[in-house]
C-alpha atoms as a PDB file:
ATOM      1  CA  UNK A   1     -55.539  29.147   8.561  1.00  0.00           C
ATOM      2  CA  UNK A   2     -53.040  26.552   8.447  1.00  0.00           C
ATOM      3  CA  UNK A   3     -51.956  24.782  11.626  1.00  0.00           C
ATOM      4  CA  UNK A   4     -48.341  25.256  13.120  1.00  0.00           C
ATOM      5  CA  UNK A   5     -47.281  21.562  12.255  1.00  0.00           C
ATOM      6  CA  UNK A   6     -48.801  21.969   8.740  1.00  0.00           C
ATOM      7  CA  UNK A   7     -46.506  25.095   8.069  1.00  0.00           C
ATOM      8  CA  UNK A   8     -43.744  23.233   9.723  1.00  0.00           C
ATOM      9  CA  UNK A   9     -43.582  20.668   7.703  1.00  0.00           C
ATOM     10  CA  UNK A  10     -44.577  21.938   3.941  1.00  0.00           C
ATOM     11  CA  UNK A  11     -42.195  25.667   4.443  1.00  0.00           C
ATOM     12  CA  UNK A  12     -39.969  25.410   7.231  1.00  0.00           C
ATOM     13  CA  UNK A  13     -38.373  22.538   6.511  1.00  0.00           C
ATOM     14  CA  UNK A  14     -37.391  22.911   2.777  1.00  0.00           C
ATOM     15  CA  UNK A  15     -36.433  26.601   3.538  1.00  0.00           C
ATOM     16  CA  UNK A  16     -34.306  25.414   6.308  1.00  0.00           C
ATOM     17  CA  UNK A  17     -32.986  22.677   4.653  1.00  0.00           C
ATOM     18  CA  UNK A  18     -31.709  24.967   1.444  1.00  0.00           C
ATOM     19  CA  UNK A  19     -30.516  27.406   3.682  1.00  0.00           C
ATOM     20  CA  UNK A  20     -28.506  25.490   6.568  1.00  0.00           C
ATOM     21  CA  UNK A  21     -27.682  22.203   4.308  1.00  0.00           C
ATOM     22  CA  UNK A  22     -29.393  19.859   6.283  1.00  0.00           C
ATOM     23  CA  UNK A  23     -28.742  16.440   3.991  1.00  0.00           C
ATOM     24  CA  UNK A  24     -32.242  14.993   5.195  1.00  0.00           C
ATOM     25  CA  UNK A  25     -35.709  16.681   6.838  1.00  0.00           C
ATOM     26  CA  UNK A  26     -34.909  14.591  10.006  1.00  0.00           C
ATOM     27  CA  UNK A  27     -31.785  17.066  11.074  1.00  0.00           C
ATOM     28  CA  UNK A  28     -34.002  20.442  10.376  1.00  0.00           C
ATOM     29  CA  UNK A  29     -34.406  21.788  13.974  1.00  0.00           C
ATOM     30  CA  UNK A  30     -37.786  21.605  15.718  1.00  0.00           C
ATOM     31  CA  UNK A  31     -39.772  22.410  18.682  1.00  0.00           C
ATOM     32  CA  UNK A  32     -39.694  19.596  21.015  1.00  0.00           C
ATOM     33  CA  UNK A  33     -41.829  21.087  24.221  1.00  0.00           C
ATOM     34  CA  UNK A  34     -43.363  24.428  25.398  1.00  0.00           C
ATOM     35  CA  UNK A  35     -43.018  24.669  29.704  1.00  0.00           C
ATOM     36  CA  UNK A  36     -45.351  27.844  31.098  1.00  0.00           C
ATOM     37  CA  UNK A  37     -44.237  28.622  34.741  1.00  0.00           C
ATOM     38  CA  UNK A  38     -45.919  30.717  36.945  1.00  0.00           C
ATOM     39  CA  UNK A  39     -44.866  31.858  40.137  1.00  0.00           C
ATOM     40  CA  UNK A  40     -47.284  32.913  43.179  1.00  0.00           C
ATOM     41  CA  UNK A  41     -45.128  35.193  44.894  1.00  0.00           C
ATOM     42  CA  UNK A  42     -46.869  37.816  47.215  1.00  0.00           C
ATOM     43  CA  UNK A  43     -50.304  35.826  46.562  1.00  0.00           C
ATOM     44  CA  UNK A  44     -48.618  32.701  47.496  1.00  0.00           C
ATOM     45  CA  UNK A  45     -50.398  32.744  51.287  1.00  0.00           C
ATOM     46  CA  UNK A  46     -54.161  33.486  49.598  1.00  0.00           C
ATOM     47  CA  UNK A  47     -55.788  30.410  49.261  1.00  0.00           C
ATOM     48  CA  UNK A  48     -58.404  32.008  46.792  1.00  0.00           C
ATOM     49  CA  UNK A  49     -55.869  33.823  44.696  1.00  0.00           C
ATOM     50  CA  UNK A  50     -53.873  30.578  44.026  1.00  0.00           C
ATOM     51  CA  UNK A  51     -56.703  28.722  43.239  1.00  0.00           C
ATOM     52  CA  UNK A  52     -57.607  31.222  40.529  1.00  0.00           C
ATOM     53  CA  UNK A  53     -54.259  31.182  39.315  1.00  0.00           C
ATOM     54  CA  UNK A  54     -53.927  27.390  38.207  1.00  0.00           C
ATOM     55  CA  UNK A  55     -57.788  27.754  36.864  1.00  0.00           C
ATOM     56  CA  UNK A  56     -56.288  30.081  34.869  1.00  0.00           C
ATOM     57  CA  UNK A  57     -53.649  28.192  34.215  1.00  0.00           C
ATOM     58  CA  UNK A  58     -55.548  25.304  33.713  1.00  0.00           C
ATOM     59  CA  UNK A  59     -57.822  26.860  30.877  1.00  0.00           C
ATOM     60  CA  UNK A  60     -54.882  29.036  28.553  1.00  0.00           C
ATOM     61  CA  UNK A  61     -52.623  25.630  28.821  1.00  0.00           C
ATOM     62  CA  UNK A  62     -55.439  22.772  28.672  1.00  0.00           C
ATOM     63  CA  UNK A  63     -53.883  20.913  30.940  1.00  0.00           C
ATOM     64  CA  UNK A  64     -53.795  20.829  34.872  1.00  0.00           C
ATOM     65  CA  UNK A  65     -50.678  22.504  36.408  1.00  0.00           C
ATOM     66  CA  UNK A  66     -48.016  21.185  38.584  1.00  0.00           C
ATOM     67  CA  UNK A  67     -46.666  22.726  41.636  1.00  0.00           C
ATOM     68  CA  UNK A  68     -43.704  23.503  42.320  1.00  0.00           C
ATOM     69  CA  UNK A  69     -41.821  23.481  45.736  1.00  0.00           C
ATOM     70  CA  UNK A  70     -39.168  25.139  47.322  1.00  0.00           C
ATOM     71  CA  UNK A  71     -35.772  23.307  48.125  1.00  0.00           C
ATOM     72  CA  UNK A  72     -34.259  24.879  51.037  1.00  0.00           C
ATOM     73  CA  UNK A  73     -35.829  27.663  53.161  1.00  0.00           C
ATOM     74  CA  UNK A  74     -35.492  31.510  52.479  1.00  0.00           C
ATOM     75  CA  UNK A  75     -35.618  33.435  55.338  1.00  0.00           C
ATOM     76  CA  UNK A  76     -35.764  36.923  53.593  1.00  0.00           C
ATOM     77  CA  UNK A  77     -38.586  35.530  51.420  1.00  0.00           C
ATOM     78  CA  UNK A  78     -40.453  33.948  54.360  1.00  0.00           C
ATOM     79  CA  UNK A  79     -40.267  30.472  52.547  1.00  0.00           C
ATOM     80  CA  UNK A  80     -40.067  26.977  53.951  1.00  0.00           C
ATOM     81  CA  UNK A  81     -38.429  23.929  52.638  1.00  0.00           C
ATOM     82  CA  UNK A  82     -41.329  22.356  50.508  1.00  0.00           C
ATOM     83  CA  UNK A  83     -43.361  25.526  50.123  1.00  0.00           C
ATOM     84  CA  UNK A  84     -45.385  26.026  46.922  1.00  0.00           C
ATOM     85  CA  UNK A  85     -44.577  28.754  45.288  1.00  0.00           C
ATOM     86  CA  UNK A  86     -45.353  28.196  41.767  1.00  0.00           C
ATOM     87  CA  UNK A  87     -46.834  25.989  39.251  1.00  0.00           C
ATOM     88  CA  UNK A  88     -45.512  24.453  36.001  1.00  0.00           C
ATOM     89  CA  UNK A  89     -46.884  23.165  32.503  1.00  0.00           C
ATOM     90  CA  UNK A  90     -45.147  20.945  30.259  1.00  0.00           C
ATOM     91  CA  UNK A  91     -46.697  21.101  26.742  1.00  0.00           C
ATOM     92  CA  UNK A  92     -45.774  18.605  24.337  1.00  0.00           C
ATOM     93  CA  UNK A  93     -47.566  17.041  21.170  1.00  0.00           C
ATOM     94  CA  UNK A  94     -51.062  18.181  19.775  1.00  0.00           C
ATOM     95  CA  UNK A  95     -51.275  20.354  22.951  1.00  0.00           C
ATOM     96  CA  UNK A  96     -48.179  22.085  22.303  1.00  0.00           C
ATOM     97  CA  UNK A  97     -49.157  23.308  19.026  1.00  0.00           C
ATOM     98  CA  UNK A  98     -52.561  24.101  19.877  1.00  0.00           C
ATOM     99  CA  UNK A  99     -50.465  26.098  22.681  1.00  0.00           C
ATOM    100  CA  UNK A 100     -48.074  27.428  20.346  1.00  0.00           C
ATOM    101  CA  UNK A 101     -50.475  28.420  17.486  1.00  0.00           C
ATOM    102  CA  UNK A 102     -53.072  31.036  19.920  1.00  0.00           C
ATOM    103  CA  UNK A 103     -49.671  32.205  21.301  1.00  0.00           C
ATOM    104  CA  UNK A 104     -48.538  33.565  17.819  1.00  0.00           C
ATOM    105  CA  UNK A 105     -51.354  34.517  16.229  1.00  0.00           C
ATOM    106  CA  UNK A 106     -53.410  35.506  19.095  1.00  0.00           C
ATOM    107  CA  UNK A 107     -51.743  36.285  22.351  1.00  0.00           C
ATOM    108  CA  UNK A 108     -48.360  38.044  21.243  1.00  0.00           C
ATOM    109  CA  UNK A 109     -50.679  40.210  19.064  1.00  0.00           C
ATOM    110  CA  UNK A 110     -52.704  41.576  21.703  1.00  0.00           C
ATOM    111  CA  UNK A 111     -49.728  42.726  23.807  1.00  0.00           C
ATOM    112  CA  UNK A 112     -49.542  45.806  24.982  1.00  0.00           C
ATOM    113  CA  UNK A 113     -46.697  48.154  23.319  1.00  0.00           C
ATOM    114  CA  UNK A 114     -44.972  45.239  21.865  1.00  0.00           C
ATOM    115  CA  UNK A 115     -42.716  45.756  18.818  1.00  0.00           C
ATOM    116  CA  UNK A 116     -41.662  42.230  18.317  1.00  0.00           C
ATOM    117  CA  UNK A 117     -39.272  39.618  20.199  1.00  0.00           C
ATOM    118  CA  UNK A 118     -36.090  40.596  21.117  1.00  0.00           C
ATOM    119  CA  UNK A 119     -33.724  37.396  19.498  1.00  0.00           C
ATOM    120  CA  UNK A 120     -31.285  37.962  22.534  1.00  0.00           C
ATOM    121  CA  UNK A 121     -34.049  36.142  24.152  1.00  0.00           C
ATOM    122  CA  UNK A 122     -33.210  33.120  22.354  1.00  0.00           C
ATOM    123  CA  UNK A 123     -30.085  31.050  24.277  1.00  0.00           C
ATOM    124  CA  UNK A 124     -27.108  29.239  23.208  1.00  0.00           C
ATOM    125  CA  UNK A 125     -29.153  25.983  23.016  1.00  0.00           C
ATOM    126  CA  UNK A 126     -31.699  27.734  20.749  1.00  0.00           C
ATOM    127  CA  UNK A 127     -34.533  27.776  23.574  1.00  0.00           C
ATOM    128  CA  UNK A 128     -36.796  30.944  23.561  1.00  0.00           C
ATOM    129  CA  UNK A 129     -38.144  32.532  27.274  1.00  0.00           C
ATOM    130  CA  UNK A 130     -40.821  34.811  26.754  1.00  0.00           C
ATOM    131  CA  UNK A 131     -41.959  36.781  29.817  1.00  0.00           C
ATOM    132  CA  UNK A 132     -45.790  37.770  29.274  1.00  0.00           C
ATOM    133  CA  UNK A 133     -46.742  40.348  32.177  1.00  0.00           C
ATOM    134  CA  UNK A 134     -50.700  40.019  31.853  1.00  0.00           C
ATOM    135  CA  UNK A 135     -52.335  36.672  31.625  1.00  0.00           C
ATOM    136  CA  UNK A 136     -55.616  38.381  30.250  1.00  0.00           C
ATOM    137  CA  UNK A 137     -54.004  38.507  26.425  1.00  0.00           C
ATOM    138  CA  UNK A 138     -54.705  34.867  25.813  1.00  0.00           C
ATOM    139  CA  UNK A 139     -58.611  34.181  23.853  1.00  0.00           C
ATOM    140  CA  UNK A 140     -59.606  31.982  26.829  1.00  0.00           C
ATOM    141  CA  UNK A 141     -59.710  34.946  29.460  1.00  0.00           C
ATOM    142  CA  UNK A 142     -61.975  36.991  27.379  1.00  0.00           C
ATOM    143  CA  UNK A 143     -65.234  36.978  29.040  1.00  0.00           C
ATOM    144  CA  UNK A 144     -63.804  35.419  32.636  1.00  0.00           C
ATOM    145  CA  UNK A 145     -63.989  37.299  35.498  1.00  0.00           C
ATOM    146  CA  UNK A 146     -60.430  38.247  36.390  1.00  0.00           C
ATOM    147  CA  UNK A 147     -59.533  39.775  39.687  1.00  0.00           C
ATOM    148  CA  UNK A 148     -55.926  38.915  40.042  1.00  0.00           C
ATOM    149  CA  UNK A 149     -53.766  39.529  36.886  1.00  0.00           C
ATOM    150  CA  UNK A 150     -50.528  37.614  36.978  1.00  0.00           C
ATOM    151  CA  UNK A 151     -47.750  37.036  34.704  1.00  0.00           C
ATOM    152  CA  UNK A 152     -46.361  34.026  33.533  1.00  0.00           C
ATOM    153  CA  UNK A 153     -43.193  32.570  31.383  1.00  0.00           C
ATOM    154  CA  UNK A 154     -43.360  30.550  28.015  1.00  0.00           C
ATOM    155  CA  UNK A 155     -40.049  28.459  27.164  1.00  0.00           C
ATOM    156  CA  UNK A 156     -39.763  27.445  23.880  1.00  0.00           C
ATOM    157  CA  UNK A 157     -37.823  24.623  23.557  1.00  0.00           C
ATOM    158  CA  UNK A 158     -35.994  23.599  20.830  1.00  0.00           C
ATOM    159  CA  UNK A 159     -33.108  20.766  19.188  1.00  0.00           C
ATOM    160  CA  UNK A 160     -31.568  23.512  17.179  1.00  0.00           C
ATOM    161  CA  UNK A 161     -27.458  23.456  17.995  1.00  0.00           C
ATOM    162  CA  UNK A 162     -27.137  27.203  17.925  1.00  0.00           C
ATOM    163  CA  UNK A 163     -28.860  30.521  18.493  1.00  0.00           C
ATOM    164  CA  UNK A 164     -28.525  31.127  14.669  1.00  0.00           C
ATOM    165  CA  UNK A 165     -30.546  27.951  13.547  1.00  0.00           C
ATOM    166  CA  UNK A 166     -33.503  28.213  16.293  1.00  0.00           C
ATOM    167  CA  UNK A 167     -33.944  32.023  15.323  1.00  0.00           C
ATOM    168  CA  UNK A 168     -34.279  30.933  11.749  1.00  0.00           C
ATOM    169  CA  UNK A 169     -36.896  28.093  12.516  1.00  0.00           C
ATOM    170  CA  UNK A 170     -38.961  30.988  15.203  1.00  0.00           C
ATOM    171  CA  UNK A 171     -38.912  33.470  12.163  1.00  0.00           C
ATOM    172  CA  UNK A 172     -40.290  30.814   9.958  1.00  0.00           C
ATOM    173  CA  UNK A 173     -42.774  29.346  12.617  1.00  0.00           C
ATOM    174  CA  UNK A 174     -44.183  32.789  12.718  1.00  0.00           C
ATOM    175  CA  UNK A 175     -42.823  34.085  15.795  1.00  0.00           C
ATOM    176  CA  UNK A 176     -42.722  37.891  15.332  1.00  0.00           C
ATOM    177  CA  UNK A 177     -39.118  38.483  15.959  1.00  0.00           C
ATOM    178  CA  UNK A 178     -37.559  41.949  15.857  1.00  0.00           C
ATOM    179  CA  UNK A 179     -34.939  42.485  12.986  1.00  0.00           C
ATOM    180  CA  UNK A 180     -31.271  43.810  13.458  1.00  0.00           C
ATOM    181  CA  UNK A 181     -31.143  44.201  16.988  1.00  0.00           C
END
């Protein structure tokens, strides 16, 4: 199997560049950096819970997650200025692609009832947010002792100008996007 990268560079970019008219392989869109946020919500006063969740965290991304605080207080969601409520991974580089390759061909895959991506998903900018409900899809749960299931959120982001050119480059990437929706 072919890494991400390699596929990036010997298919995507001379498909790209034939289709869009890209007059060098530098101006072909590409990924620039994967962020996976996950927020702690009800769990968020359960010491034990929270330290499970960036393990988790810790072993999908391969790298150590970074908390993230509230900026003003909520009353109605019982939160304090400086509160964590989530944590946040920044992939970029080798790690990204590692990220990005058991994501596609592993992960999506083993969702349940999926029938692709929606491409409304992609924005304006050409970033994809995928929500993933269950953290137990990824290879690196199988075999951990999960208690606590939580969900998490994969941005995908990208340099392409439009929605048009990133859902070209996702397609091509691999990312099993739904057709003619």
């Amino acid at each position: 199997m072919q890494s991400i990268k390699e596929k990036y560079n010997k298919e995507v970019v001379p498909k790209m560049t034939k289709e869009f008219g890209y007059k060098t392989p530098m101006a072909v869109p590409k990924i620039l950096k994967i962020v996976v946020n996950v927020g702690t919500g009800k769990m968020r006063d359960k010491k034990e819970a929270v330290e499970t969740v960036v393990k988790h965290l810790a072993l999908i991304t391969g790298q150590h997650a970074d908390p993230r605080a509230t900026k003003k207080a909520i009353a109605s969601f019982k939160t304090r200025e400086g509160m964590v409520i989530g944590y946040r991974v920044t992939l970029r580089g080798q790690r990204m692609y590692d990220f990005l390759s058991r994501l596609v061909n592993l992960a999506i895959p083993r969702m349940r009832d999926f029938r692709g991506i929606n491409p409304h998903a992609i924005d304006q900018g050409g970033n994809l947010t995928l929500g993933i409900r269950e953290h137990i899809i990824f290879p690196e749960m199988i075999g951990e002792d999960v208690r606590n299931i939580f969900g998490l959120e994969v941005t995908v982001v990208t340099n392409a100008k439009n929605r048009k050119e990133a859902e070209e480059l996702l397609r091509l990437i691999g990312f099993p996007l739904q057709k003619n929706v």
